[in-house]
N, C-alpha and C. Protein backbone atom coordinates (compact mmCIF):
# COMPACT_ATOMS: atom_id res chain seq x y z
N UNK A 1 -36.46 -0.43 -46.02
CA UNK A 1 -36.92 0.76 -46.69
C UNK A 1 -36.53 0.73 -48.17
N UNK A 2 -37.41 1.78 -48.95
CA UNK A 2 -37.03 1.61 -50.54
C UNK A 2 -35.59 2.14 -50.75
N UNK A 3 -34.97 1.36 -51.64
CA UNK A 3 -33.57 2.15 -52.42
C UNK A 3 -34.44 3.44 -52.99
N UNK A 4 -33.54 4.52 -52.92
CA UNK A 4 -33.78 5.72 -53.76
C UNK A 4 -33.53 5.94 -54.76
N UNK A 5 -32.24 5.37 -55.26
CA UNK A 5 -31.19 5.95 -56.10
C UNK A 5 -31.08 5.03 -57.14
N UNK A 6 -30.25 5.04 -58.07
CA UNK A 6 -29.63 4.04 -58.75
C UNK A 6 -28.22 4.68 -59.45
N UNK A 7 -26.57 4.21 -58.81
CA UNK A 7 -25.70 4.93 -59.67
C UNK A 7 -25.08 4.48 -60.92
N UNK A 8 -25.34 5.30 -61.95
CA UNK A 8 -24.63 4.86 -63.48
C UNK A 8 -23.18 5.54 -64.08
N UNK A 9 -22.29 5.03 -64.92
CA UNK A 9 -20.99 5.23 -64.64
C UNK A 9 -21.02 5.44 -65.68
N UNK A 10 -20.60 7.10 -66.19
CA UNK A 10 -20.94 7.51 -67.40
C UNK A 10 -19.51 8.22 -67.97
N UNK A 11 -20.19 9.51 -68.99
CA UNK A 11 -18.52 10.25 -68.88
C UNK A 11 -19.50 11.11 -69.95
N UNK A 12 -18.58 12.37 -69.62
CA UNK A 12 -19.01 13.69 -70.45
C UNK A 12 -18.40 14.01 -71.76
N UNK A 13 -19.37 14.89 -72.13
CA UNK A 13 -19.03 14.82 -73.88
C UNK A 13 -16.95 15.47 -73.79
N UNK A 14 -16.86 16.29 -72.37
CA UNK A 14 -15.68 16.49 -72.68
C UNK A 14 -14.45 15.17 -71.95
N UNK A 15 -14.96 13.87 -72.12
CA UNK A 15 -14.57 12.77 -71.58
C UNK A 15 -13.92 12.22 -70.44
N UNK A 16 -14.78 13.21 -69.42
CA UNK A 16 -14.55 12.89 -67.85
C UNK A 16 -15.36 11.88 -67.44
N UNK A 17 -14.65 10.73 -66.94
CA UNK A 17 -15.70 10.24 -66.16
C UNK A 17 -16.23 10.33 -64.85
N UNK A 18 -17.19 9.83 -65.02
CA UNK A 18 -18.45 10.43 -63.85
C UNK A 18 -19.46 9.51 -63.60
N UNK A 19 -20.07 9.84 -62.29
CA UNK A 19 -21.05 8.72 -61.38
C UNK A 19 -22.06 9.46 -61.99
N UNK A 20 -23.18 9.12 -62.19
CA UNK A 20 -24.44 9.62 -62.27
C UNK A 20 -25.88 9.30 -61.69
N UNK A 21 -26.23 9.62 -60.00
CA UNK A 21 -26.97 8.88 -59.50
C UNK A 21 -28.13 9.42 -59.77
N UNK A 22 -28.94 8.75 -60.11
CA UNK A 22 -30.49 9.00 -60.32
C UNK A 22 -31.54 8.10 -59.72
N UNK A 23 -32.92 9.20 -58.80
CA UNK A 23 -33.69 8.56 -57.95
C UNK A 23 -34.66 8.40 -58.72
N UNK A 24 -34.79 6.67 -58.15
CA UNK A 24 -36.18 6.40 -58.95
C UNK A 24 -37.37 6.77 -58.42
N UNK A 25 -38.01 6.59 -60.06
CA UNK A 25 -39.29 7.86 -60.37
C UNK A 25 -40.48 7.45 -59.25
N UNK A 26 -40.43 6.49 -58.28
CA UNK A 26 -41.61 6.30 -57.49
C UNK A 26 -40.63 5.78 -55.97
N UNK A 27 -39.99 6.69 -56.01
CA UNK A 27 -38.80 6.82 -54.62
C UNK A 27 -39.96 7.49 -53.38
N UNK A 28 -40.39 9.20 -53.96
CA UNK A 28 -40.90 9.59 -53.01
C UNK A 28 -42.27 8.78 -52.47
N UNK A 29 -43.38 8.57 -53.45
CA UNK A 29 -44.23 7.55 -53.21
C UNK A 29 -44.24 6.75 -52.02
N UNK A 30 -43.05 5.83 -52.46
CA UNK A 30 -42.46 4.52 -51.89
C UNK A 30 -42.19 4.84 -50.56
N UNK A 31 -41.38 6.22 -50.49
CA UNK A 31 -40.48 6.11 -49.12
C UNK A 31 -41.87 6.62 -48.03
N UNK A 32 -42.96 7.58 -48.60
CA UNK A 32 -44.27 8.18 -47.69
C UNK A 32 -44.66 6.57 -47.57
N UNK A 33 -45.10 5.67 -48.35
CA UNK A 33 -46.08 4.76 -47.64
C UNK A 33 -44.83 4.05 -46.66
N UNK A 34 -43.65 4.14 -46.80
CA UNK A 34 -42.93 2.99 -45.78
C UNK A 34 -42.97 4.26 -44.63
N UNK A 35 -42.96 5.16 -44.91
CA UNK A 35 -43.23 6.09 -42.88
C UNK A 35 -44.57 5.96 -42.42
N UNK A 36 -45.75 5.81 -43.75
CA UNK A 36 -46.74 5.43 -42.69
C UNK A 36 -47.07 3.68 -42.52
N UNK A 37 -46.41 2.92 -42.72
CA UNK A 37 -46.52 1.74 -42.26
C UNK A 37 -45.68 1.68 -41.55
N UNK A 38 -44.58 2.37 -40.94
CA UNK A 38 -43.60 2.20 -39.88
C UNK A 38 -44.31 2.90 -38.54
N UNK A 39 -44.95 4.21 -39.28
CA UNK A 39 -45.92 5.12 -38.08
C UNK A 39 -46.68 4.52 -37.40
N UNK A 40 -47.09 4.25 -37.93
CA UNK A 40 -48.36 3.36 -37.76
C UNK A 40 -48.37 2.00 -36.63
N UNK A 41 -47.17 1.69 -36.46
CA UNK A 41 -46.67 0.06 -36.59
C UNK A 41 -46.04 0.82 -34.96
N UNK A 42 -45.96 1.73 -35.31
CA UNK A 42 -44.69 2.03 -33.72
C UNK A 42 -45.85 2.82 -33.02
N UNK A 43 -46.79 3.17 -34.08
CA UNK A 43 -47.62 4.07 -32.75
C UNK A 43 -48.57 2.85 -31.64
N UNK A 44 -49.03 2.07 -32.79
CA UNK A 44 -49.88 0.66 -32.11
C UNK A 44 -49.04 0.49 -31.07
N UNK A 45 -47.72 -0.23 -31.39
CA UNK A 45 -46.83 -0.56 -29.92
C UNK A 45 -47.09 0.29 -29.30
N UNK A 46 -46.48 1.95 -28.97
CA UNK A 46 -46.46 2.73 -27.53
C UNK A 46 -47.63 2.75 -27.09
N UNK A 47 -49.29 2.20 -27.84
CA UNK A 47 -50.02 2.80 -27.59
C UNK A 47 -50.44 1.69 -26.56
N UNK A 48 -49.73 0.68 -26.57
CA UNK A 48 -50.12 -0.25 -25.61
C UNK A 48 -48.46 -0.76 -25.00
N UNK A 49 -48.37 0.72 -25.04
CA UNK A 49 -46.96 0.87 -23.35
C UNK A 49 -45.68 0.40 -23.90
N UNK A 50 -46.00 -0.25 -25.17
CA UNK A 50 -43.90 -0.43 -25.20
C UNK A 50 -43.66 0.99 -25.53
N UNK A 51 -42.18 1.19 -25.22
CA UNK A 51 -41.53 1.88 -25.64
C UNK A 51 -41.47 3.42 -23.94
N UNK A 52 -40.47 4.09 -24.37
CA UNK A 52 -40.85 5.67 -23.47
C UNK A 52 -41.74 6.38 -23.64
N UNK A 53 -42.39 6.42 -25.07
CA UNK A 53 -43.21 7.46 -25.19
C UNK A 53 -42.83 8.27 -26.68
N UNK A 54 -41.31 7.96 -27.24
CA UNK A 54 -40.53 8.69 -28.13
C UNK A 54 -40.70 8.02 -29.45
N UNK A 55 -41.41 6.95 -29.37
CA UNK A 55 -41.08 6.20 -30.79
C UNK A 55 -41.49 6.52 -32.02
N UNK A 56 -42.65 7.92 -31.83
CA UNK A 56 -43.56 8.18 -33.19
C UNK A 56 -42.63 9.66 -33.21
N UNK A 57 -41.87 10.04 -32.37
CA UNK A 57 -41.14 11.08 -32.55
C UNK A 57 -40.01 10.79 -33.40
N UNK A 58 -39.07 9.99 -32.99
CA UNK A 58 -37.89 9.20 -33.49
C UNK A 58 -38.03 9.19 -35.12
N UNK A 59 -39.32 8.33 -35.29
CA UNK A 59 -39.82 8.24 -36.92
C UNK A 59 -40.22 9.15 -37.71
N UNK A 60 -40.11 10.04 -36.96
CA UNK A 60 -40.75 11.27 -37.53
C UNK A 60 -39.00 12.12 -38.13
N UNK A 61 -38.38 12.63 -36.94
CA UNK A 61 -37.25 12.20 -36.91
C UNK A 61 -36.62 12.14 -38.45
N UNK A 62 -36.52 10.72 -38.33
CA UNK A 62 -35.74 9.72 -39.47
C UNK A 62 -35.89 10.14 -40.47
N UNK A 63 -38.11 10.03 -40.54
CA UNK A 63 -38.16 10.72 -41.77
C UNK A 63 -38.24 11.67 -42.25
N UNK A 64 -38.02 12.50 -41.76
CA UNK A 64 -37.46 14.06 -42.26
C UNK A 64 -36.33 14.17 -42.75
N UNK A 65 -35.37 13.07 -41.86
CA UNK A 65 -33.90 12.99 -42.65
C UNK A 65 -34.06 12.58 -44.28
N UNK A 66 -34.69 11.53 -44.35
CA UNK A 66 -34.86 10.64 -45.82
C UNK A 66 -35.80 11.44 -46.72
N UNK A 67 -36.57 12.03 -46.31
CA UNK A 67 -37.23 13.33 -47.43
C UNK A 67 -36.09 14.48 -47.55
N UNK A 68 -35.38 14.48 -46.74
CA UNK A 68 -34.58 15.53 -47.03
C UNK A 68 -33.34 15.00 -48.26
N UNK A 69 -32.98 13.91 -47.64
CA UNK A 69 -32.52 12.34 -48.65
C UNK A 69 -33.06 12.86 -50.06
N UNK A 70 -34.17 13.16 -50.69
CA UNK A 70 -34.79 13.01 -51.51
C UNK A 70 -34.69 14.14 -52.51
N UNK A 71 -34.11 15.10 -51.99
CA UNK A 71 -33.45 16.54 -52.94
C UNK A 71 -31.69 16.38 -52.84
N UNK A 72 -31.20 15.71 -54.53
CA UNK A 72 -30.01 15.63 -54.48
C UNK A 72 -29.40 16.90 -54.39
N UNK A 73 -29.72 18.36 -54.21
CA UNK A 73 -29.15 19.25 -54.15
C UNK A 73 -28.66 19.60 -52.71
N UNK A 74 -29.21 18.91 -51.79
CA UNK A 74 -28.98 18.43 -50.18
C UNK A 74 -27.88 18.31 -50.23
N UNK A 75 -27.59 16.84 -51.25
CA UNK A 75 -26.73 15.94 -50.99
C UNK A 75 -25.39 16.51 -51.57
N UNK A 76 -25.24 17.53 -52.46
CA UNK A 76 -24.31 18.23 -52.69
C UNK A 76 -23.74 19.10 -52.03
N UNK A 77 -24.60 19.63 -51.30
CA UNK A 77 -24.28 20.31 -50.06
C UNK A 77 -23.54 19.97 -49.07
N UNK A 78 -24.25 19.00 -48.70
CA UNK A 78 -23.75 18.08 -47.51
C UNK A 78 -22.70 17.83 -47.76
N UNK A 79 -22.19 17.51 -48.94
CA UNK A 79 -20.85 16.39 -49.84
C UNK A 79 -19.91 17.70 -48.99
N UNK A 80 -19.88 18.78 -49.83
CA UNK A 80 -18.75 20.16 -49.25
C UNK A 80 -18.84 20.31 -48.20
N UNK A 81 -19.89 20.38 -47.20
CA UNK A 81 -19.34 20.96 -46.08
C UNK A 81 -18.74 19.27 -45.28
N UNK A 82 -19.05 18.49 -45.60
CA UNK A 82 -18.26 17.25 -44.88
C UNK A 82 -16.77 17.04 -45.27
N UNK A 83 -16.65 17.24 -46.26
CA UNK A 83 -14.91 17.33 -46.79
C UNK A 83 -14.62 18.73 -46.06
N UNK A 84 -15.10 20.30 -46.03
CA UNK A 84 -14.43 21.08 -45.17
C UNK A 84 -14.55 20.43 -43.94
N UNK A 85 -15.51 20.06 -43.53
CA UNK A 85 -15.56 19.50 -41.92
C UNK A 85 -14.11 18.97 -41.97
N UNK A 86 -13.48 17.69 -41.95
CA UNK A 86 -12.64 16.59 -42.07
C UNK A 86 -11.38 16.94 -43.00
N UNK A 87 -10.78 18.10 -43.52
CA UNK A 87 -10.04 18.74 -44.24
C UNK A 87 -8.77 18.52 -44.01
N UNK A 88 -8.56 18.80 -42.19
CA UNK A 88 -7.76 19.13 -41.53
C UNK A 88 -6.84 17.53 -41.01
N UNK A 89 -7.63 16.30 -41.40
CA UNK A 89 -7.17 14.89 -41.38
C UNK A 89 -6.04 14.57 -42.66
N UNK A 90 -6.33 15.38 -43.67
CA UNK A 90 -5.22 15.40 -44.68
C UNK A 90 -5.17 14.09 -45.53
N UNK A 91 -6.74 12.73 -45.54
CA UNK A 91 -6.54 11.86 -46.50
C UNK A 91 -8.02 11.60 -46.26
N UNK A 92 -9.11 12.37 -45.89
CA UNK A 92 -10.70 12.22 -45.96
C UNK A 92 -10.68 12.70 -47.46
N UNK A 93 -11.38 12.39 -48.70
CA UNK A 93 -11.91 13.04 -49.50
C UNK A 93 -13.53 12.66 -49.92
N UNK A 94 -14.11 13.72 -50.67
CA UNK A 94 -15.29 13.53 -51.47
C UNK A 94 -15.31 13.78 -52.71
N UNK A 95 -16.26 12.89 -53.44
CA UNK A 95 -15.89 13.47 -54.81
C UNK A 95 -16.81 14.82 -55.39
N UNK A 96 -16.27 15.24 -56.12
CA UNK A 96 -16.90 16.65 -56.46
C UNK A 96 -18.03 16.69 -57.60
N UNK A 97 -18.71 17.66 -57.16
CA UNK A 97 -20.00 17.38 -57.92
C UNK A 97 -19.53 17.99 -59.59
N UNK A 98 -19.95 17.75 -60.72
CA UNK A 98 -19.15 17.83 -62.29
C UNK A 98 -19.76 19.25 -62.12
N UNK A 99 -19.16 20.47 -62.20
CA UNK A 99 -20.02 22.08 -62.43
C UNK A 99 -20.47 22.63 -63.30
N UNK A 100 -20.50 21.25 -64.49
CA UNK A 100 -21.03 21.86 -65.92
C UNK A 100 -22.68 20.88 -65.99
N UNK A 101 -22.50 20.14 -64.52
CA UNK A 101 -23.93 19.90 -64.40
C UNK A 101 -24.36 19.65 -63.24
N UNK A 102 -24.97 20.68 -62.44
CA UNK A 102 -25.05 21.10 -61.43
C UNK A 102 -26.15 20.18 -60.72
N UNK A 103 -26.16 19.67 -59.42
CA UNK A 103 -27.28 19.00 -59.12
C UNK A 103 -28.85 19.74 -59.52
N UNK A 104 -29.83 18.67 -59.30
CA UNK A 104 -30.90 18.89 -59.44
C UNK A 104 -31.57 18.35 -57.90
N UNK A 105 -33.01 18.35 -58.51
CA UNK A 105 -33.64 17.32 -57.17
C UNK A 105 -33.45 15.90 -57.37
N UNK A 106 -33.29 15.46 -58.74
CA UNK A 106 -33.64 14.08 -58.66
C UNK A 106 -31.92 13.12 -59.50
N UNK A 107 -31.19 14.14 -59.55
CA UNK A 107 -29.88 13.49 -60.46
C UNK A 107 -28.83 14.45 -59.49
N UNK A 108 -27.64 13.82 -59.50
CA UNK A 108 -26.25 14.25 -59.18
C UNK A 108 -25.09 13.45 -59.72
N UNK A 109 -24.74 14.47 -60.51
CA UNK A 109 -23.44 14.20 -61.22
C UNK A 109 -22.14 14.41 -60.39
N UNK A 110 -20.93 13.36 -60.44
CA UNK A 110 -20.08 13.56 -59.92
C UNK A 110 -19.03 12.98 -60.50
N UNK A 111 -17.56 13.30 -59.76
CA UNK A 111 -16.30 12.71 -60.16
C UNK A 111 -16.87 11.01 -60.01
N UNK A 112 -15.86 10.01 -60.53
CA UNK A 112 -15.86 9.14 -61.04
C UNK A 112 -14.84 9.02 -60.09
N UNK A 113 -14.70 7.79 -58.98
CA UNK A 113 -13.65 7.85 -57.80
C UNK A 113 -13.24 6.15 -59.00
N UNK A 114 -11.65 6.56 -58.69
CA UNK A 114 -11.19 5.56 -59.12
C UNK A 114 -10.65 4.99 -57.81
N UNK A 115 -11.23 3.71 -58.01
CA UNK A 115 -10.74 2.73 -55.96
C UNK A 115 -11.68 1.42 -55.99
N UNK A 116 -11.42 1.36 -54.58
CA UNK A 116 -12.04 -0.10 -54.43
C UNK A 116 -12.57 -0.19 -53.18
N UNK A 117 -13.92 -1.02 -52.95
CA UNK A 117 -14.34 -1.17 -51.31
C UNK A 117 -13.62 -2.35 -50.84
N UNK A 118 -14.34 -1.99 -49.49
CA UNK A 118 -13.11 -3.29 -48.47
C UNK A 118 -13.39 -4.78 -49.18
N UNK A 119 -14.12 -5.26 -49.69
CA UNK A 119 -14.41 -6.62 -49.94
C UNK A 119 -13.43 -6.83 -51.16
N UNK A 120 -13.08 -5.55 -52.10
CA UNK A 120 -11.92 -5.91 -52.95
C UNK A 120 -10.55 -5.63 -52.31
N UNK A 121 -10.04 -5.28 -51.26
CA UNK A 121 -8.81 -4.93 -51.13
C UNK A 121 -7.91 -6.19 -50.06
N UNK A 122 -6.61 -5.79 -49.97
CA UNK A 122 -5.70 -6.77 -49.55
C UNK A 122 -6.04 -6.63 -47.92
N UNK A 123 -5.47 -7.57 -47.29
CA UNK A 123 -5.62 -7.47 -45.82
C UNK A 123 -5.12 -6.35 -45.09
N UNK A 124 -3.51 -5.68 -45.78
CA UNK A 124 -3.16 -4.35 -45.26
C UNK A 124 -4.09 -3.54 -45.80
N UNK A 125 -4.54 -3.77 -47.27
CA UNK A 125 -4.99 -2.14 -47.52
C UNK A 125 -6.64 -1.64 -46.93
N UNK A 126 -7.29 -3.31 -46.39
CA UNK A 126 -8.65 -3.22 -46.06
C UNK A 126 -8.25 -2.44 -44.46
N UNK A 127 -7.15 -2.94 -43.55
CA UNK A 127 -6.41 -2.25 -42.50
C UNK A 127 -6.52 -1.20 -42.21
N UNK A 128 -6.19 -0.13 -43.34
CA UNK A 128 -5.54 0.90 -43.40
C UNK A 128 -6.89 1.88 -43.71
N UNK A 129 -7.79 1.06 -44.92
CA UNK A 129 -9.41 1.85 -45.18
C UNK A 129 -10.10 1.86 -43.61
N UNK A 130 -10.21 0.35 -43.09
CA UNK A 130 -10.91 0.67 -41.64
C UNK A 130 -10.26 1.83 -40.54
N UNK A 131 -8.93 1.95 -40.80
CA UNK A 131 -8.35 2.77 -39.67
C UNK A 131 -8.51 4.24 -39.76
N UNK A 132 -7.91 4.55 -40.79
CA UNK A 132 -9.10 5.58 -41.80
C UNK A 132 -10.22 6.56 -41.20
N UNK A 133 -11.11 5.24 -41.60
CA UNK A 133 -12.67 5.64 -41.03
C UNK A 133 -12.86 6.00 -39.46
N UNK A 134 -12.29 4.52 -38.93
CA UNK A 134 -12.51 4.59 -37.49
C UNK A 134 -12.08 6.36 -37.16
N UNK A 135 -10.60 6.68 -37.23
CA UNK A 135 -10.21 7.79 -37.01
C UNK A 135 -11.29 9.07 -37.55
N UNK A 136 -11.22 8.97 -38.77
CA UNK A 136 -12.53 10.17 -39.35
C UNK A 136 -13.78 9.88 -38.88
N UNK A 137 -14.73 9.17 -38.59
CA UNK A 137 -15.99 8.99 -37.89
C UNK A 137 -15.74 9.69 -36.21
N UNK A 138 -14.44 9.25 -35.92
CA UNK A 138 -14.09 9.43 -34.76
C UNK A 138 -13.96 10.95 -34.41
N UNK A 139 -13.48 11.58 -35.06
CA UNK A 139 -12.96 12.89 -35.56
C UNK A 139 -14.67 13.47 -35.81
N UNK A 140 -15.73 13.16 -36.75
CA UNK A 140 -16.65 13.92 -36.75
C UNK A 140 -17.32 13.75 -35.30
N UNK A 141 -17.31 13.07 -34.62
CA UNK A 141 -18.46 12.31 -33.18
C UNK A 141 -17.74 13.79 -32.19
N UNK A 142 -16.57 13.48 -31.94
CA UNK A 142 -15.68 14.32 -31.04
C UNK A 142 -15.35 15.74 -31.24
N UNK A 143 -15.23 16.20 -32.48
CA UNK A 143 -14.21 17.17 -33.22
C UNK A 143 -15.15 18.28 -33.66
N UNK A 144 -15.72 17.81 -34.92
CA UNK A 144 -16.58 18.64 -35.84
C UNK A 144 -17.89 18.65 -35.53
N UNK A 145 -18.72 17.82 -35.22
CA UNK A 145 -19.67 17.68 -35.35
C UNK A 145 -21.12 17.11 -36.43
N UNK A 146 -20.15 16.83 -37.26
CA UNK A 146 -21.13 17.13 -38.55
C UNK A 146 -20.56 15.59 -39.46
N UNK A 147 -21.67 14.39 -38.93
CA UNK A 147 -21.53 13.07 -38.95
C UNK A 147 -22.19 12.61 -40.08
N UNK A 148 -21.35 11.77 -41.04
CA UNK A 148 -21.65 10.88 -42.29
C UNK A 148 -22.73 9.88 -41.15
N UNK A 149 -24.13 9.42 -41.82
CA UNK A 149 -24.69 9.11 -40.96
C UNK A 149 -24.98 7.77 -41.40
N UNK A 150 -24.33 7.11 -42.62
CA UNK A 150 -24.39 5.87 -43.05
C UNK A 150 -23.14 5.51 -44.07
N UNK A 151 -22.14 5.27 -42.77
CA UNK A 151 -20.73 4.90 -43.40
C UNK A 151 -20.68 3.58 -43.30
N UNK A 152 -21.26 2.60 -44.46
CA UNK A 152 -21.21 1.15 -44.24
C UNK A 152 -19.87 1.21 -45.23
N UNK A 153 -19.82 -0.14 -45.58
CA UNK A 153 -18.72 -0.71 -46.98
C UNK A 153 -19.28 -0.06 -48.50
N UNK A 154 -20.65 0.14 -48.45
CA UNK A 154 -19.87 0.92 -50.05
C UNK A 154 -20.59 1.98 -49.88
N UNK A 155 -20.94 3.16 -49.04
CA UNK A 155 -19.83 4.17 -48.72
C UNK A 155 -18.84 4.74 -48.71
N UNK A 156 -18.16 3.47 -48.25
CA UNK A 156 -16.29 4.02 -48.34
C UNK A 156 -15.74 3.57 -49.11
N UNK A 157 -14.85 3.76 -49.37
CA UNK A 157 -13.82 3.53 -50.88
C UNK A 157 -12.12 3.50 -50.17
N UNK A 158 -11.31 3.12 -50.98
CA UNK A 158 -9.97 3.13 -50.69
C UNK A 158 -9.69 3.58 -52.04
N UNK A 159 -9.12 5.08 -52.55
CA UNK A 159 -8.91 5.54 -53.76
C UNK A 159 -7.32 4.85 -54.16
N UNK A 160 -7.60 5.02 -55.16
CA UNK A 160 -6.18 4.27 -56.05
C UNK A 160 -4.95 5.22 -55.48
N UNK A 161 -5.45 6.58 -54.81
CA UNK A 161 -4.61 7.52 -55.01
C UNK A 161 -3.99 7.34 -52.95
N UNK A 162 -4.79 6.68 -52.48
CA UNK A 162 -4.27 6.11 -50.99
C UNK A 162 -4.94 6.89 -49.75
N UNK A 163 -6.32 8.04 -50.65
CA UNK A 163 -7.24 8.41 -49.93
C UNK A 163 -8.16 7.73 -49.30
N UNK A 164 -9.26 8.00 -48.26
CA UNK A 164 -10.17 7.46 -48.25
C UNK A 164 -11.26 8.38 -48.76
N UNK A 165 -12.32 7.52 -49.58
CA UNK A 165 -13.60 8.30 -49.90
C UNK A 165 -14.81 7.98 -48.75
N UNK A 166 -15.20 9.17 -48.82
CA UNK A 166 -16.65 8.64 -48.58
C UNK A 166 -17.70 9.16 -49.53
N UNK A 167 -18.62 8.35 -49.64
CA UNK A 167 -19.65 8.67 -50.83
C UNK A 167 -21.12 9.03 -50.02
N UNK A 168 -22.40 9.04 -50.88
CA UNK A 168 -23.48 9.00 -50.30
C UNK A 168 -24.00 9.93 -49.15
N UNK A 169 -23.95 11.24 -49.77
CA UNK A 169 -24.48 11.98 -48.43
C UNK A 169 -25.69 12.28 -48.11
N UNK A 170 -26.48 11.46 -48.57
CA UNK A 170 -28.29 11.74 -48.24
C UNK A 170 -28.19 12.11 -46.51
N UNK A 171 -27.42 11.27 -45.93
CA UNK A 171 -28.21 11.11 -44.60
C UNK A 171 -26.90 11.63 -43.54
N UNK A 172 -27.30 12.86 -43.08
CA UNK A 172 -26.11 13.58 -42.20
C UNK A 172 -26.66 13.46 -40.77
N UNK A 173 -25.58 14.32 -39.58
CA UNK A 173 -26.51 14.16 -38.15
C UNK A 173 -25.50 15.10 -37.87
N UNK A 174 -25.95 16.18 -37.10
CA UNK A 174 -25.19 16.91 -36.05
C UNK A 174 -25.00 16.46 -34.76
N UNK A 175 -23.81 16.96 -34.12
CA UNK A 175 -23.74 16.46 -32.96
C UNK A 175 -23.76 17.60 -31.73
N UNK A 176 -24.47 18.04 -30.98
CA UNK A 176 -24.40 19.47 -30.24
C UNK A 176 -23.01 19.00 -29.46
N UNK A 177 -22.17 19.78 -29.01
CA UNK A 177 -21.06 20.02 -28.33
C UNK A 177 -20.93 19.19 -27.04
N UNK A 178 -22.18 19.34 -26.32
CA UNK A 178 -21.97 18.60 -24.83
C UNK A 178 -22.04 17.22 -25.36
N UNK A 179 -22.64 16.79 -26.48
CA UNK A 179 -22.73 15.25 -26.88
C UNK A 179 -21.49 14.96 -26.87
N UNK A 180 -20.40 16.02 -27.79
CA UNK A 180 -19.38 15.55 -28.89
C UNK A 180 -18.27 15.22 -27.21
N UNK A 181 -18.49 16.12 -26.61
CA UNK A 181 -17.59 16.33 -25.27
C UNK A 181 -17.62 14.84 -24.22
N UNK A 182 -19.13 14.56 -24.33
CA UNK A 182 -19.70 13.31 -23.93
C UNK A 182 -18.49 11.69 -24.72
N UNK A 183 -18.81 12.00 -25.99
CA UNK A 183 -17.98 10.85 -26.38
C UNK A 183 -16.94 10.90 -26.17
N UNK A 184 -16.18 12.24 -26.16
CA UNK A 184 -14.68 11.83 -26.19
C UNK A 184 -14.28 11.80 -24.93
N UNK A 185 -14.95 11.99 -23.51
CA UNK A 185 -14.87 11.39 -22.05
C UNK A 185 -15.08 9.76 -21.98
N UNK A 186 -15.79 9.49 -22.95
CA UNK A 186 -16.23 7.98 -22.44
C UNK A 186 -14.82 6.97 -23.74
N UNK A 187 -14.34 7.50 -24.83
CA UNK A 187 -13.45 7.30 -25.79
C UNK A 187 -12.51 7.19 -24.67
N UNK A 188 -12.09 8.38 -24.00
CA UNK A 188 -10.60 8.52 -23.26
C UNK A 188 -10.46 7.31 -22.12
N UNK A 189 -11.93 7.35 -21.05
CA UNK A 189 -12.44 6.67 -20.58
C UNK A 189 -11.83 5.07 -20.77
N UNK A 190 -12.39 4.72 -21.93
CA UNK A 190 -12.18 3.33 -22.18
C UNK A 190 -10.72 2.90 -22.44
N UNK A 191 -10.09 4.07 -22.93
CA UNK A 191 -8.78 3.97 -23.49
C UNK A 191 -8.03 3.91 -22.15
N UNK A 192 -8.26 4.54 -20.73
CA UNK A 192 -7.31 4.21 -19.54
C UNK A 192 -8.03 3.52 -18.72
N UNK A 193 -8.81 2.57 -19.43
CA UNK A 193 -9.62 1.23 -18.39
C UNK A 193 -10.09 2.14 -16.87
N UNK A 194 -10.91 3.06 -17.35
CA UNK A 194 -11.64 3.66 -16.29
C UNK A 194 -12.64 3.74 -16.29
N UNK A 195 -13.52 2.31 -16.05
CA UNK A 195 -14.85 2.09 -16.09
C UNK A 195 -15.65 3.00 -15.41
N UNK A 196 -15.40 3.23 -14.05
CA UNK A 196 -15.91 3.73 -13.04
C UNK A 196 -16.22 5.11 -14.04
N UNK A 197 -15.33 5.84 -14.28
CA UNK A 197 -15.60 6.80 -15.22
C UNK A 197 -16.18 6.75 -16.73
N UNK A 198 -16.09 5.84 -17.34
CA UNK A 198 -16.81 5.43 -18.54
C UNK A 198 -18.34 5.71 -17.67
């Protein structure tokens, strides 16, 4: 699928620095013809029996998420309520959007995370970023509900300050309760080698 974005590493006239992501100007374009060549592509299959029956739903789905992707004022949103979500872990952070320039649809200004992803860090400190995550991903699936929905490597950050970041909130997912209840039976499950029950 198309990149949306592009982030530039700037700083304000009152000399903060700051991320400045901006979607390129033929993002929305781009991202409508890749749902109807994906539509399209998945409807042919079910229409000759692969699949359950769900696959033009699914895409439909997705892409509602990624148009929604497409108003950075979403993504500011999303940014706060995922740091309140995860608050209560005491080393999740996000960076904050700059308030002397408030998102738009197509730009979001933010703190300037000083850190490093896993491919720059030491063997303990890459350790300590994965354990981190595992625990906070773990924590939204089970806990909160309210799931970073593309936590790869640069996503996450290991801040200078011994936080973990997460960045990039285009793409969120709720989890309804009987789901969240679901994982953490089959989590516990695995954890006392009780297949039968997994």
């Amino acid at each position: 699928l198309t990149i949306v974005g592009q982030v530039y590493r700037g700083r304000t006239h009152g000399g903060t620095e700051v991320a400045i992501k901006v979607q390129r100007p033929s993002a929305m374009r781009q991202v409508a013809l890749d749902m109807a060549v994906i539509t399209t592509a998945l409807w042919g299959l079910q229409s000759r029996g692969w699949g359950n029956g769900d696959l033009v739903e699914i895409i439909d789905i997705v892409a509602a998420g990624i148009f929604e992707e497409l108003d950075y004022r979403n993504e500011a949103a999303n940014a706060a309520e995922y740091r309140a979500s995860l608050e209560f872990l005491g080393y999740v952070s996000v960076p904050d959007t700059v308030d002397e320039l408030p998102p738009t649809p197509r730009v979001i200004v933010t703190e300037w995370v000083a850190g490093r992803h896993l491919a720059d860090l030491t063997t303990d400190e890459g350790r300590l970023l994965v354990e981190m995550a595992v625990d906070s991903v773990t924590a939204s699936l089970v806990l909160t509900g309210y799931v970073h929905a593309d936590p790869h490597e640069g996503n996450l950050m290991l801040g200078d300050d011994g936080r973990l970041y997460f960045l990039d909130f285009g793409l969120m997912s709720e989890v309804e309760p009987k789901i969240m209840e679901a994982f953490a039976d089959g989590i516990q499950a695995v954890l006392n080698r009780d297949w039968r029950g997994l």
